[in-house]
Structure formats: C-alpha cells, structure tokens
PDB file of N, CA and C in Angstrom:
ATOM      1  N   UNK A   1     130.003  92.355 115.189  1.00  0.00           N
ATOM      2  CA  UNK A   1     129.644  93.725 114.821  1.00  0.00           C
ATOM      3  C   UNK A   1     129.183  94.467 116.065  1.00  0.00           C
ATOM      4  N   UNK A   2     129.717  95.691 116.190  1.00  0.00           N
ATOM      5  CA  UNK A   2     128.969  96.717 117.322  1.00  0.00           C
ATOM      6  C   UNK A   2     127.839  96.735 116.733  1.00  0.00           C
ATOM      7  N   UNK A   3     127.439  97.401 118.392  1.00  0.00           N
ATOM      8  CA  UNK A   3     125.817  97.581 118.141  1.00  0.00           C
ATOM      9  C   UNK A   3     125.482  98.886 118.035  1.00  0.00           C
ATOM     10  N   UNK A   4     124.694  99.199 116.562  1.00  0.00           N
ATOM     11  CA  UNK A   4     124.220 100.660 115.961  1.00  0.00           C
ATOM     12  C   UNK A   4     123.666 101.065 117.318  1.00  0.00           C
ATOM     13  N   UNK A   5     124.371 102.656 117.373  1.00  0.00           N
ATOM     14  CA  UNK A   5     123.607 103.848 118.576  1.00  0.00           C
ATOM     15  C   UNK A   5     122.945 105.137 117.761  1.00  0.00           C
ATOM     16  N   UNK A   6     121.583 105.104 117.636  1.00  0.00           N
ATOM     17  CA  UNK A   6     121.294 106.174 116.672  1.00  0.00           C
ATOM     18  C   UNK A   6     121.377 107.438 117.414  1.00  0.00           C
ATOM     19  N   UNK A   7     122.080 108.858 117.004  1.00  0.00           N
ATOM     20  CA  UNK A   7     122.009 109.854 117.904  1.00  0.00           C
ATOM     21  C   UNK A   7     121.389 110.893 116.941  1.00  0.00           C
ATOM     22  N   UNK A   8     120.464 111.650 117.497  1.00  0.00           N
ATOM     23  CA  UNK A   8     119.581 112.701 116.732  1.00  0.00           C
ATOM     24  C   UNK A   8     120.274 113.595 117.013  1.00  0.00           C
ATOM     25  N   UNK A   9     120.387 114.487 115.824  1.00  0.00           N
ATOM     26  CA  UNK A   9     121.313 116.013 115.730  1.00  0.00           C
ATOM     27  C   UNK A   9     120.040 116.830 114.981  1.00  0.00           C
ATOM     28  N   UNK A  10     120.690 118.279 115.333  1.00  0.00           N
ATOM     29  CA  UNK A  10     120.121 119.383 115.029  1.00  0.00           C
ATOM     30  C   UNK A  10     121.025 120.252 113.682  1.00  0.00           C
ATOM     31  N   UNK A  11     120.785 119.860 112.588  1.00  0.00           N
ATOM     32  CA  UNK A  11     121.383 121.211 111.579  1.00  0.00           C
ATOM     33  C   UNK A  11     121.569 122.339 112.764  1.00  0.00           C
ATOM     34  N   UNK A  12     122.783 122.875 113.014  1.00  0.00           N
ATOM     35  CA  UNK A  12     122.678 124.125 113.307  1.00  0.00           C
ATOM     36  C   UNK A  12     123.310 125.188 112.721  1.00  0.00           C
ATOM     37  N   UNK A  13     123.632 124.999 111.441  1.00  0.00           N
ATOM     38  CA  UNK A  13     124.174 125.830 110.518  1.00  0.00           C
ATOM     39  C   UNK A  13     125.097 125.617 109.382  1.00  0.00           C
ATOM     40  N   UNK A  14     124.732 125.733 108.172  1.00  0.00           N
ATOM     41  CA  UNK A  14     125.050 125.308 106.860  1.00  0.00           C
ATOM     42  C   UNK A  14     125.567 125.890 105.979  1.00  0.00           C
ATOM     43  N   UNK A  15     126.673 126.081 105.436  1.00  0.00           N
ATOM     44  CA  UNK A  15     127.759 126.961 104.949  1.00  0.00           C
ATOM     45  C   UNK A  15     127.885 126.488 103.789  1.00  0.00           C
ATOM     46  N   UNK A  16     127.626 127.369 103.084  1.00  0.00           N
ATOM     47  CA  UNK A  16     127.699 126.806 101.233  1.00  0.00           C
ATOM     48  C   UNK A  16     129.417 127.661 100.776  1.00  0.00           C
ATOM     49  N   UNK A  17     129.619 126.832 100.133  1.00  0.00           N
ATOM     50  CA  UNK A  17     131.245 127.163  99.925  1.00  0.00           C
ATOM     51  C   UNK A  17     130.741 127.616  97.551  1.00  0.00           C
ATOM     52  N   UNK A  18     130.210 126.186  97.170  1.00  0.00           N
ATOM     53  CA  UNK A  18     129.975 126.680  95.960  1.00  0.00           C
ATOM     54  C   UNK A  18     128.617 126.121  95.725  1.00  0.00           C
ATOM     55  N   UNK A  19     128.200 126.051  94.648  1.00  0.00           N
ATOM     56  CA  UNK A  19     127.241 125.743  93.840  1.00  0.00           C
ATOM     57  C   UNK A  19     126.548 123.981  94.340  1.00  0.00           C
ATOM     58  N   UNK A  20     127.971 123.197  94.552  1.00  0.00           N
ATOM     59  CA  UNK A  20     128.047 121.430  94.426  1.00  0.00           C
ATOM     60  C   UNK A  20     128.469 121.094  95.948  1.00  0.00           C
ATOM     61  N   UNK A  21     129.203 122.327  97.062  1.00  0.00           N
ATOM     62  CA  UNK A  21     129.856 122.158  98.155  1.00  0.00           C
ATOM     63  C   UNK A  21     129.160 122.956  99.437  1.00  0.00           C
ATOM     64  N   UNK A  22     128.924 122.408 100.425  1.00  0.00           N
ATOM     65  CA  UNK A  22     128.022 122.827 101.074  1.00  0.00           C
ATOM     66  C   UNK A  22     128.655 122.106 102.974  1.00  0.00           C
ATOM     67  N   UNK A  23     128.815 122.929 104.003  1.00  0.00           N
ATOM     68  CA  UNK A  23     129.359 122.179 105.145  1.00  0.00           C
ATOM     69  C   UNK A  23     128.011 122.383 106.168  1.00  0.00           C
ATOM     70  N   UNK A  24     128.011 121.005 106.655  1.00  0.00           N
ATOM     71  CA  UNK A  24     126.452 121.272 107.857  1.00  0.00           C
ATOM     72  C   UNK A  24     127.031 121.029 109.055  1.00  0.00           C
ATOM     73  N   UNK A  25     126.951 121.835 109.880  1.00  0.00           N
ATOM     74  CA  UNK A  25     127.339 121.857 111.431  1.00  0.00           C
ATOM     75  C   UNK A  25     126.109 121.464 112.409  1.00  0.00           C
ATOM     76  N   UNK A  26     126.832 120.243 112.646  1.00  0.00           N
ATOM     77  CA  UNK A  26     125.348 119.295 113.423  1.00  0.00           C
ATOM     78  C   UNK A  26     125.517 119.211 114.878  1.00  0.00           C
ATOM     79  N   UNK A  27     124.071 119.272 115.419  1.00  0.00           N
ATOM     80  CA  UNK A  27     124.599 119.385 117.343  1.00  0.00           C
ATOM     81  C   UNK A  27     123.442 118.266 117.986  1.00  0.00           C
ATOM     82  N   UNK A  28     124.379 117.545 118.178  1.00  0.00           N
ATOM     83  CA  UNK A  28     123.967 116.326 118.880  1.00  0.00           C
ATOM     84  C   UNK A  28     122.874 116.996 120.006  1.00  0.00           C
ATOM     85  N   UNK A  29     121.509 116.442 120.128  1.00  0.00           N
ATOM     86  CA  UNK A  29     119.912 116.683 120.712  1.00  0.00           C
ATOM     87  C   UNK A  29     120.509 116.068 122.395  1.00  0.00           C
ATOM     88  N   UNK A  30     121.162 115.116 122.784  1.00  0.00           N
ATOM     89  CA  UNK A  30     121.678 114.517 123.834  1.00  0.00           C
ATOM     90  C   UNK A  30     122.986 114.476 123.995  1.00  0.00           C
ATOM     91  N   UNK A  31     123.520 114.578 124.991  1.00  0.00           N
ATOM     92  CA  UNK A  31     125.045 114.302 125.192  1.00  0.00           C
ATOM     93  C   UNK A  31     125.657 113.700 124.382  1.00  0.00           C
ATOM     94  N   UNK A  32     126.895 114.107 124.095  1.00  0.00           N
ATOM     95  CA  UNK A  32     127.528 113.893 122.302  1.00  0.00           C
ATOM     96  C   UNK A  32     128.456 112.689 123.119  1.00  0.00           C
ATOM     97  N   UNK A  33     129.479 112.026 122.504  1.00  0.00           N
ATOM     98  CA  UNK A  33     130.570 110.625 122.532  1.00  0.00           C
ATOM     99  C   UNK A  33     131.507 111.235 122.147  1.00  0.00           C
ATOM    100  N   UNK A  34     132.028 110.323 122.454  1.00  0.00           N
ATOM    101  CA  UNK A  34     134.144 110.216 122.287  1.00  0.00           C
ATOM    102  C   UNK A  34     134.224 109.438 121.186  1.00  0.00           C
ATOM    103  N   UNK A  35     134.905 109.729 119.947  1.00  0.00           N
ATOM    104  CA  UNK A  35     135.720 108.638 119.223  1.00  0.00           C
ATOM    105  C   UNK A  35     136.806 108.250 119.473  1.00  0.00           C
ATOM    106  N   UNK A  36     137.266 106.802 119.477  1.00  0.00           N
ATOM    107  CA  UNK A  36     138.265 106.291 119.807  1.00  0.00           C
ATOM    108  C   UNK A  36     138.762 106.246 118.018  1.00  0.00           C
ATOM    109  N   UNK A  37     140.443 105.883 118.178  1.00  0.00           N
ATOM    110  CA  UNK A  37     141.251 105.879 116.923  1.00  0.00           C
ATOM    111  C   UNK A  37     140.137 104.656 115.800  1.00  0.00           C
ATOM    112  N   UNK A  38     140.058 104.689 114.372  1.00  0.00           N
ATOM    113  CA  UNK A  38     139.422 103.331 113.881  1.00  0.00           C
ATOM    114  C   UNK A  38     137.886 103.482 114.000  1.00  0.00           C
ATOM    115  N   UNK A  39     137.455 104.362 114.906  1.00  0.00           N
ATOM    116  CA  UNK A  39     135.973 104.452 114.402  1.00  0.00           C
ATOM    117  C   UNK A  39     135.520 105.094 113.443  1.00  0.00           C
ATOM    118  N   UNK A  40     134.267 104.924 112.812  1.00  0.00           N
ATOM    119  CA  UNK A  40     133.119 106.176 111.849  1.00  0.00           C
ATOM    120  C   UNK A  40     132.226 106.226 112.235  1.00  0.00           C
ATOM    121  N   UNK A  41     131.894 107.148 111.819  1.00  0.00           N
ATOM    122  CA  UNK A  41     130.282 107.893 111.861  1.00  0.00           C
ATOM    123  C   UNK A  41     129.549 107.099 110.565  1.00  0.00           C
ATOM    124  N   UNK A  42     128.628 106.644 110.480  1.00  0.00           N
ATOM    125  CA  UNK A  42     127.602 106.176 109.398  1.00  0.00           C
ATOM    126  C   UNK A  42     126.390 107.128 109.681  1.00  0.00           C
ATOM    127  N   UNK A  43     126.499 108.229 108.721  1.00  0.00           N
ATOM    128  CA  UNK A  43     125.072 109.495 109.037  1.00  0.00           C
ATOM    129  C   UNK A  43     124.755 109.030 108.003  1.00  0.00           C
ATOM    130  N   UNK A  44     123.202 108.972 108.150  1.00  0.00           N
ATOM    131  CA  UNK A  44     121.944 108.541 107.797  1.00  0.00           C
ATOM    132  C   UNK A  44     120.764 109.206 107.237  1.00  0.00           C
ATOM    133  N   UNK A  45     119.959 110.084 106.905  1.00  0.00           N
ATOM    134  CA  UNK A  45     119.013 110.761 106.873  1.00  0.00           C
ATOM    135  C   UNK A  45     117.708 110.130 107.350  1.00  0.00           C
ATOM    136  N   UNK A  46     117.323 109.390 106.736  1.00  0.00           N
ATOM    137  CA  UNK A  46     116.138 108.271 107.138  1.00  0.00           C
ATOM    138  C   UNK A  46     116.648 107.074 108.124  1.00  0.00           C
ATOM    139  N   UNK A  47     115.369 106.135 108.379  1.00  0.00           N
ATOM    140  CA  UNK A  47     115.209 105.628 109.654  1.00  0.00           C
ATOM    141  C   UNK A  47     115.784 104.426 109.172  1.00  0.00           C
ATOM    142  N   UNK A  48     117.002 103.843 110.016  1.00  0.00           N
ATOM    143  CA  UNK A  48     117.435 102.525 109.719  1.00  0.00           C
ATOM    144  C   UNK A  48     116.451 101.290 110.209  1.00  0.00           C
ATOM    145  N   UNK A  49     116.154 100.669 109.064  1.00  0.00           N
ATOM    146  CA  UNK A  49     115.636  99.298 109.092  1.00  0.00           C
ATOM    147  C   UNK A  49     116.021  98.429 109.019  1.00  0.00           C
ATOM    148  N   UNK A  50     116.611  97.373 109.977  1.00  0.00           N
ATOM    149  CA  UNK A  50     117.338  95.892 109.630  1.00  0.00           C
ATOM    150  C   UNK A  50     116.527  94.941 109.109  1.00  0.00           C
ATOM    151  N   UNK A  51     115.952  94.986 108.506  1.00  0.00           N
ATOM    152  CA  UNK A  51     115.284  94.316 107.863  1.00  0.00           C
ATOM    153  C   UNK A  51     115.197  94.552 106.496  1.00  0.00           C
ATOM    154  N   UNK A  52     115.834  95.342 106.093  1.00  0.00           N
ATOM    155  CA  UNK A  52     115.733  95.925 104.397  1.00  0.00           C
ATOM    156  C   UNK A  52     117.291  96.559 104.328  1.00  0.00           C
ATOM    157  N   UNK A  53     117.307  97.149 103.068  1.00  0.00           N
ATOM    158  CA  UNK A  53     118.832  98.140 102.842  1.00  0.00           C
ATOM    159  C   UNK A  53     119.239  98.859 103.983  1.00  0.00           C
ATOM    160  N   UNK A  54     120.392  99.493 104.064  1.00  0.00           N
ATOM    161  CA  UNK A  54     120.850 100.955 104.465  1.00  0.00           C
ATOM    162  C   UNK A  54     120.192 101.646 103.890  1.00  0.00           C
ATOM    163  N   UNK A  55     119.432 103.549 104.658  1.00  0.00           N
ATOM    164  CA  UNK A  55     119.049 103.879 104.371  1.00  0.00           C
ATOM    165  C   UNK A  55     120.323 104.786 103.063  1.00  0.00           C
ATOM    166  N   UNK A  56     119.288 105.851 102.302  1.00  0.00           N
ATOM    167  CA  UNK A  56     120.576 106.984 101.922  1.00  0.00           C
ATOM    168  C   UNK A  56     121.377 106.898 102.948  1.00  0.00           C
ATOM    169  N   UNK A  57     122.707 106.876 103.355  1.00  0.00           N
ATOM    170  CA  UNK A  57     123.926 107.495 103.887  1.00  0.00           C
ATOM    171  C   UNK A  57     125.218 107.654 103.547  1.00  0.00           C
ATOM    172  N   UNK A  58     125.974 108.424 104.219  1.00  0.00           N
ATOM    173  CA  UNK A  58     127.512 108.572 103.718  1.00  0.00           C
ATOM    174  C   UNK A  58     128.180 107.934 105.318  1.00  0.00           C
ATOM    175  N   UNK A  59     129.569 107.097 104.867  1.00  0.00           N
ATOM    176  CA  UNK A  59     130.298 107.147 105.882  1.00  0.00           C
ATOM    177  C   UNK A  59     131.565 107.955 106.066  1.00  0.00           C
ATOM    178  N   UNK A  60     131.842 108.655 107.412  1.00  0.00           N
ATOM    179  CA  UNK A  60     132.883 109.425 107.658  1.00  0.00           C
ATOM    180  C   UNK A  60     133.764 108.636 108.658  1.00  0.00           C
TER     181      UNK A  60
END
C-alpha cells in the first residue's frame, strides 16, 4: 500500500446547482501534485486515525 499524504485545502467556492447538488472548489494550502493514470483522491473531512475506521469520506 502507498503511503497516505494528507494535503489541507481551502473551500474556495461552492456552487449549488439544486436543493441535493452542490460543487466545492478546493485550493490546496501548499503546492498541489500531479495525478498519474489509476490514481484517487480519498477526501476526508475529519482526521485520519490508523488505529480505528476511515473517517466520513468519499473516494474520487
């Protein structure tokens, strides 16, 4: 398994489309990365603990 890189982002603007649909435009706090083909993003809200569950997240 790679090794988790946590990167802190900034909401910088949130676009509600309807009622249930909503887009958040996030800006990486430090120099942002490259995805290579085959990777995801695992965004998180709360603080990952290896020692217990995944926090809430979605993978992209």
């Amino acid at each position: 398994m790679a090794a988790i890189r946590k990167i802190q982002a900034q909401v910088k603007e949130i676009i509600s489309y309807s009622d249930t649909v909503r887009k958040y435009v996030l800006q990486p706090l430090k120099r942002s990365f490259d995805f290579k083909a085959g990777q995801f993003l695992h965004l998180a809200i709360d603080e990952y603990d290896p020692s217990f569950n995944w926090p809430e997240s979605r993978v992209f």
